[in-house]
Protein backbone atom coordinates (compact mmCIF):
# COMPACT_ATOMS: atom_id res chain seq x y z
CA UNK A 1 119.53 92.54 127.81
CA UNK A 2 119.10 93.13 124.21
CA UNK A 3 120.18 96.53 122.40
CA UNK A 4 117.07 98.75 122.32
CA UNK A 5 117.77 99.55 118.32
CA UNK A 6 117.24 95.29 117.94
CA UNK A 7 113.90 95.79 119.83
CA UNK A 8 112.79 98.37 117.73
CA UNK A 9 113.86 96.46 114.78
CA UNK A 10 111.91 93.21 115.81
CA UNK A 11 108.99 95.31 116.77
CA UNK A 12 108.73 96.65 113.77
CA UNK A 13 109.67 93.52 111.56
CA UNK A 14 106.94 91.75 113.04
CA UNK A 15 103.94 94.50 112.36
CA UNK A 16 105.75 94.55 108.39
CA UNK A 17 105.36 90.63 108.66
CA UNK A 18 102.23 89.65 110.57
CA UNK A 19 99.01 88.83 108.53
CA UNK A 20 96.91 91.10 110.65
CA UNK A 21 99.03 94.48 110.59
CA UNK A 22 101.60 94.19 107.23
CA UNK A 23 102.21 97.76 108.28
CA UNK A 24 105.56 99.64 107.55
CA UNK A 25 104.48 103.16 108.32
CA UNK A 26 104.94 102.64 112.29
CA UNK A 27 107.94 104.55 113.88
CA UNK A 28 109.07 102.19 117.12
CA UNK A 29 111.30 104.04 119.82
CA UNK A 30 112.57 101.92 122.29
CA UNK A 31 113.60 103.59 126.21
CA UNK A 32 114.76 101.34 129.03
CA UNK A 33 111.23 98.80 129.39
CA UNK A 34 109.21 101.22 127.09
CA UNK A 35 108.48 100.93 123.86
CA UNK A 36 106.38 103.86 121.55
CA UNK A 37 104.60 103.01 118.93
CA UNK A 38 104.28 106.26 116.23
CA UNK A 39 102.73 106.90 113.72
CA UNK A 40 98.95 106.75 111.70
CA UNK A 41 96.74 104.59 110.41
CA UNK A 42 93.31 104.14 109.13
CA UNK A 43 91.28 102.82 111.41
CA UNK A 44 90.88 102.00 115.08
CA UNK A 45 91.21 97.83 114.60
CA UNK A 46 94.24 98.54 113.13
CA UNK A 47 95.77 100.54 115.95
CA UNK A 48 94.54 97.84 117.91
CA UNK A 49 96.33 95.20 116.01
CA UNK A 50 99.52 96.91 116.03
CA UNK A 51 99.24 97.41 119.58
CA UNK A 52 98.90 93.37 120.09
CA UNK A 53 101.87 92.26 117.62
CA UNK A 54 104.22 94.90 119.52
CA UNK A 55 103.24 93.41 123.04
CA UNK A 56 103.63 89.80 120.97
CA UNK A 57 107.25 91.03 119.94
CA UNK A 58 108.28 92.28 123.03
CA UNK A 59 106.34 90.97 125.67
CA UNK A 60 108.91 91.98 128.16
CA UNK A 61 108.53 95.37 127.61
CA UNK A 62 105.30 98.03 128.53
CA UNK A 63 103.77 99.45 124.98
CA UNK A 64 102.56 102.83 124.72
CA UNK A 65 100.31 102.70 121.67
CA UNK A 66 100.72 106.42 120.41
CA UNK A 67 99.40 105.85 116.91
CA UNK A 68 97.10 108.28 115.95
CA UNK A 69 94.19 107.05 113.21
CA UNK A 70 93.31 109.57 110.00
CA UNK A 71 90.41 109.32 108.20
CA UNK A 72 90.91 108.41 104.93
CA UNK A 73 88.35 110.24 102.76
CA UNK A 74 87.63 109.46 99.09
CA UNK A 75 89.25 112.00 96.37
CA UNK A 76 86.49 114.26 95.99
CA UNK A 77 85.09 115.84 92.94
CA UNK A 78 87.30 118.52 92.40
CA UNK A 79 90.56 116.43 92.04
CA UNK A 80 91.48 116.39 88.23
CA UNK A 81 94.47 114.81 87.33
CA UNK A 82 94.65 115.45 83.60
């Protein structure tokens, strides 16, 4: 059985890596056959997507997909960076 830190380090490697995801903002946690994904994103498909590459990376283990997803807004009118 592999160390739950290397899980959490594939896990992760593999949403930094794949095409679909290239997302480094996750936090993975790793607990006996569990693994937590953490952390937001912008958009529902992309939650999805990370939930996929995790279950691809550790397909013996049960994800909990525990992103949450933030709207980005645009900077509104008020913002003045001078």
């Amino acid at each position: 059985m592999e160390a739950p830190q290397y899980v959490a380090a594939r896990v992760q490697q593999a949403m930094a890596e794949d095409g679909r995801t290239h997302e480094l903002g996750i936090r993975v946690d790793v607990r006996g056959d569990q693994v937590f994904l953490r952390g937001e994103v912008s958009g529902a498909e992309q939650r999805e997507r990370l939930g996929e590459v995790a279950r691809e990376a550790a397909p013996e283990l049960h994800v909990h997909n525990e992103i949450k997803i933030v709207q980005v807004s645009e900077p509104g009118e008020d913002e003045h960076l001078d």
